[in-house]
Structure formats: structure tokens, C-alpha cells
C-alpha atoms as a PDB file:
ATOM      1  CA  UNK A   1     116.784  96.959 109.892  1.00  0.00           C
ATOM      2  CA  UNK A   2     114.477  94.134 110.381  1.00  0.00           C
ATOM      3  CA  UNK A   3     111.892  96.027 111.353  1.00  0.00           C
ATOM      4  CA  UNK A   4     111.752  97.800 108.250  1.00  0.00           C
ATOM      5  CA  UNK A   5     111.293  95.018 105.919  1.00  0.00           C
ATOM      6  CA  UNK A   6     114.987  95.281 105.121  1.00  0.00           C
ATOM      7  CA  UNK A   7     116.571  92.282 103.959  1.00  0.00           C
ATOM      8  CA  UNK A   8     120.947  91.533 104.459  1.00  0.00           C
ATOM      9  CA  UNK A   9     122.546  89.361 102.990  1.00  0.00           C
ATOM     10  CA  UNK A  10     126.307  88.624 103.980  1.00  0.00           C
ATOM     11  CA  UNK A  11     125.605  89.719 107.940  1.00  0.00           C
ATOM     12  CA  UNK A  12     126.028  86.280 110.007  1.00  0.00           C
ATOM     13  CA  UNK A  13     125.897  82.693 108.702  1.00  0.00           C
ATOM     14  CA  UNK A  14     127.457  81.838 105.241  1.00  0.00           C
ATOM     15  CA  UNK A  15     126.672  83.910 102.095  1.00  0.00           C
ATOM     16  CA  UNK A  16     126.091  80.552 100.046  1.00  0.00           C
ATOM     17  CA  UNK A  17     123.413  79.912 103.099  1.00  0.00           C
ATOM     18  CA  UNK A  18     122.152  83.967 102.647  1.00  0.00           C
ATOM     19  CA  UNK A  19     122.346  83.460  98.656  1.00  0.00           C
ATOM     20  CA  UNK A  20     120.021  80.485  98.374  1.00  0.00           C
ATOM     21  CA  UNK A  21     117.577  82.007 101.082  1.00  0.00           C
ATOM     22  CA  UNK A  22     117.334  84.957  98.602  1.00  0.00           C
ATOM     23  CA  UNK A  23     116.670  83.458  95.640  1.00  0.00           C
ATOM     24  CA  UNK A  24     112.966  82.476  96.885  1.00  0.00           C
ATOM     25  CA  UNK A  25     112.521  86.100  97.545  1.00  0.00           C
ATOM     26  CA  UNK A  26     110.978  88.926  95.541  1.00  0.00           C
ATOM     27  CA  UNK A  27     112.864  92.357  95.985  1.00  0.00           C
ATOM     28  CA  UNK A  28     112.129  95.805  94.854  1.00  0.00           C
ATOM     29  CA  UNK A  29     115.827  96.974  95.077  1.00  0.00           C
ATOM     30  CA  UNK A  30     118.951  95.455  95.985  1.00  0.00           C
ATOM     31  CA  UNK A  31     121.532  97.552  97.483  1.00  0.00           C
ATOM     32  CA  UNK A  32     124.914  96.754  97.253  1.00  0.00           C
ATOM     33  CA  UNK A  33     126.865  97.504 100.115  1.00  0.00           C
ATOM     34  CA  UNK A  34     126.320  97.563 103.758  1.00  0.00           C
ATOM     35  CA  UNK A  35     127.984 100.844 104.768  1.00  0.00           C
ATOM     36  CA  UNK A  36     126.570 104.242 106.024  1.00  0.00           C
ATOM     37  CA  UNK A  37     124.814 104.772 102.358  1.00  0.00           C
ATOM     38  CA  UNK A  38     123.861 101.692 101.746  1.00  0.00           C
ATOM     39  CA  UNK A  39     121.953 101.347 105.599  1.00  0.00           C
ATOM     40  CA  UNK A  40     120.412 105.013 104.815  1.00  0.00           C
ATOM     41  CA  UNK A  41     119.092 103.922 101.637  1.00  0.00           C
ATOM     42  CA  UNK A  42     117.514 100.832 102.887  1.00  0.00           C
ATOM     43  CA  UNK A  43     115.921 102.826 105.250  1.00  0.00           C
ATOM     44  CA  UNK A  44     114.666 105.438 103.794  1.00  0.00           C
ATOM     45  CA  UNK A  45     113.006 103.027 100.491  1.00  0.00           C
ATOM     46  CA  UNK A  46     111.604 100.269 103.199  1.00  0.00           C
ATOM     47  CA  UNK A  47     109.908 103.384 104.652  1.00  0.00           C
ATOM     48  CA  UNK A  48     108.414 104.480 101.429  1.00  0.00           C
ATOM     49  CA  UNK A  49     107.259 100.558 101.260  1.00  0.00           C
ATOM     50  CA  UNK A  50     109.600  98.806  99.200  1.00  0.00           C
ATOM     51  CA  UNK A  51     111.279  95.178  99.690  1.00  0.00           C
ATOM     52  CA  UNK A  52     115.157  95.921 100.098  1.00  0.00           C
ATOM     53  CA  UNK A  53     117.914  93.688  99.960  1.00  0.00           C
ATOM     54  CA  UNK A  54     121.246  94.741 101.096  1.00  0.00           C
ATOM     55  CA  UNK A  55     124.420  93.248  99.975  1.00  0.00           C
ATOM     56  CA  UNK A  56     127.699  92.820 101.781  1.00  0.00           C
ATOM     57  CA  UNK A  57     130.679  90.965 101.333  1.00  0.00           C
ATOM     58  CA  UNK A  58     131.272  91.186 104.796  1.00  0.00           C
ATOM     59  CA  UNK A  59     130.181  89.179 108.085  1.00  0.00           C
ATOM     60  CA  UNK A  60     128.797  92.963 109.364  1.00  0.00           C
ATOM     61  CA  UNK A  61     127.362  96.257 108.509  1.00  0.00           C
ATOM     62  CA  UNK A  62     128.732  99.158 108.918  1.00  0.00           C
ATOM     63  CA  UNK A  63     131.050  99.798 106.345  1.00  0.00           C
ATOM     64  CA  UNK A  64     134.015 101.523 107.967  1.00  0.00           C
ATOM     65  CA  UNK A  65     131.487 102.732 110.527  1.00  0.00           C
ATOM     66  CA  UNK A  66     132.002 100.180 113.459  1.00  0.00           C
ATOM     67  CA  UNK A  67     133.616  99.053 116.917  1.00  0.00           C
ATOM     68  CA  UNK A  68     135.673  96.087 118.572  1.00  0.00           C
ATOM     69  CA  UNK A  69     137.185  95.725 121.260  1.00  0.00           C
ATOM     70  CA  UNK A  70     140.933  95.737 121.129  1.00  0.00           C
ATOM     71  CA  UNK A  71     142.496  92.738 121.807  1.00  0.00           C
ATOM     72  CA  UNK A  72     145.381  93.795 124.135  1.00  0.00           C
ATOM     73  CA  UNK A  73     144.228  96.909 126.072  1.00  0.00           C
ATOM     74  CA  UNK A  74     140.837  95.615 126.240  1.00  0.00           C
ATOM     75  CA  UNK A  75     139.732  99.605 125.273  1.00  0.00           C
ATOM     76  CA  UNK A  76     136.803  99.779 123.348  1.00  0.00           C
ATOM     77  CA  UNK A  77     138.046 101.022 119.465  1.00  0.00           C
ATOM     78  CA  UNK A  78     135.225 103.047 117.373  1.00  0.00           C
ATOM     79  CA  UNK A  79     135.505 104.322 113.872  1.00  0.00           C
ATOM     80  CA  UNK A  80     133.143 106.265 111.522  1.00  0.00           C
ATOM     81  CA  UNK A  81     132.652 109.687 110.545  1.00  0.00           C
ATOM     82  CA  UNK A  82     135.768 111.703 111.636  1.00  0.00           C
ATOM     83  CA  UNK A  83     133.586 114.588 112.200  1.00  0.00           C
ATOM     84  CA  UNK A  84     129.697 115.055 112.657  1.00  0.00           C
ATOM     85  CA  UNK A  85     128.406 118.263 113.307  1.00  0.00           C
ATOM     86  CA  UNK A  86     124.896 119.336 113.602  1.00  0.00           C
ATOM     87  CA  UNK A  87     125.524 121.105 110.200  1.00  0.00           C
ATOM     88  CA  UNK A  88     125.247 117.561 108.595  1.00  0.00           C
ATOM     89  CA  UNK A  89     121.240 117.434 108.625  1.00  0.00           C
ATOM     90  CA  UNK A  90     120.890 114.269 106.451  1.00  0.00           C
ATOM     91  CA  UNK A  91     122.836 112.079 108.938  1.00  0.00           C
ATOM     92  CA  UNK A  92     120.860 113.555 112.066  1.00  0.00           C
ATOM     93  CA  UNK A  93     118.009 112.850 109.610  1.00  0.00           C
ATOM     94  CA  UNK A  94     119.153 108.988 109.772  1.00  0.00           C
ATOM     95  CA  UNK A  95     120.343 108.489 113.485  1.00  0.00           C
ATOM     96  CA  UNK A  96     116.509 109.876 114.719  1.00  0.00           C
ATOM     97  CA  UNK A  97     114.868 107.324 111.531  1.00  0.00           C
ATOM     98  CA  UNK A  98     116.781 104.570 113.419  1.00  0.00           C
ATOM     99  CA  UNK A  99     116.249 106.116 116.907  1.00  0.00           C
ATOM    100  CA  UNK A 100     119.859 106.496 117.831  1.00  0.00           C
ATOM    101  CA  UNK A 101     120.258 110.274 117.708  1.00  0.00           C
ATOM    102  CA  UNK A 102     120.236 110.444 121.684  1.00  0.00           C
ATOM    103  CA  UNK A 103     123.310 108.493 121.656  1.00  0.00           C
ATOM    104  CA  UNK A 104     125.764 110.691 120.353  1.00  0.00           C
ATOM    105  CA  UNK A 105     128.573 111.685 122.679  1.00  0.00           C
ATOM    106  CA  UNK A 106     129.341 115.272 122.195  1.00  0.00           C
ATOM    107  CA  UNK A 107     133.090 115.773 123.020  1.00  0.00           C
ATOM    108  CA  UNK A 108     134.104 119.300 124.763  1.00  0.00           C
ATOM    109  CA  UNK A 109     136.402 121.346 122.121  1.00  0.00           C
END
């Protein structure tokens, strides 16, 4: 998101360190919340030239659309959308605005 003139507040460092950093800062919108919406709006308004600032209480974005690494089997963990089909145009929309679209895994039914 940096490359869109996006702003985040909450993602790495403190959020008294992110909150004082702001404050000297002019935004257009602020967007609270860092999940799926909140990333696709961000987008979609820094593309259509306005300053964004995204909130999040947490230390990462994503929402409940992430990955870790378990800590006992070692096996990569990913959650997100339970199910994306190509009938869900808006989100293929998003992954080829952010350039990720190739990397979706189709699974065999």
C-alpha cells in the first residue's frame, strides 16, 4: 500500500509512535480498519488520488485474512475467504489492482 499513497497506522512500531507521526499529516479519508474492506477501499480512493489513512488496532493487516506459521507442526496456517470463486468479480477486481491475482491456488474439487 505504500505505493499508493496509502498511509497505516497500527502496522509495526507503537501506535502512540504511529499516532504522533499522523498528527503532522493532512488526510483526505481515514479508514478505520485494516481488513479486506478497509485495504480495498484504500486502494481503490489512493487510485482516484486521495491521501488515505488506515486504522488498525492491530500490529498487521489483514483482518481475519492472514497466515503464521504454526508453532508445533511447523505447517504453514492460512485463513481468509472460505470460498472465492471467479463469480466474486470485485475481489478478482482487487487481487489484479494489487497484482496478486496470479497467486491464487486453485484446489481440484
Amino acid at each position: 500500500l505504500q505505493n499508493l499513497s496509502c498511509q497505516t497506522r497500527g502496522w509495526g512500531g507503537s501506535a502512540m509512535a504511529d499516532a504522533t507521526q499522523a498528527q503532522d499529516q493532512e488526510f483526505d479519508v481515514v479508514i478505520v480498519g485494516g481488513g479486506v474492506a478497509g485495504l480495498a477501499s484504500a486502494v481503490t480512493l489512493s487510485q482516484q488520488g486521495l491521501r488515505c489513512a488506515v486504522l488498525e488496532s492491530r500490529s498487521i493487516l489483514g483482518g481475519r485474512a492472514r497466515s503464521w506459521i504454526d508453532g508445533v507442526t511447523r505447517d504453514p496456517v492460512h485463513i481468509g475467504p472460505h470460498v472465492v470463486v471467479t463469480e466474486y468479480p470485485n475481489f478478482f477486481k482487487l487481487l489484479e489492482q494489487l497484482g496478486t491475482r496470479d497467486k491464487v491456488v486453485w484446489q481440484p474439487w
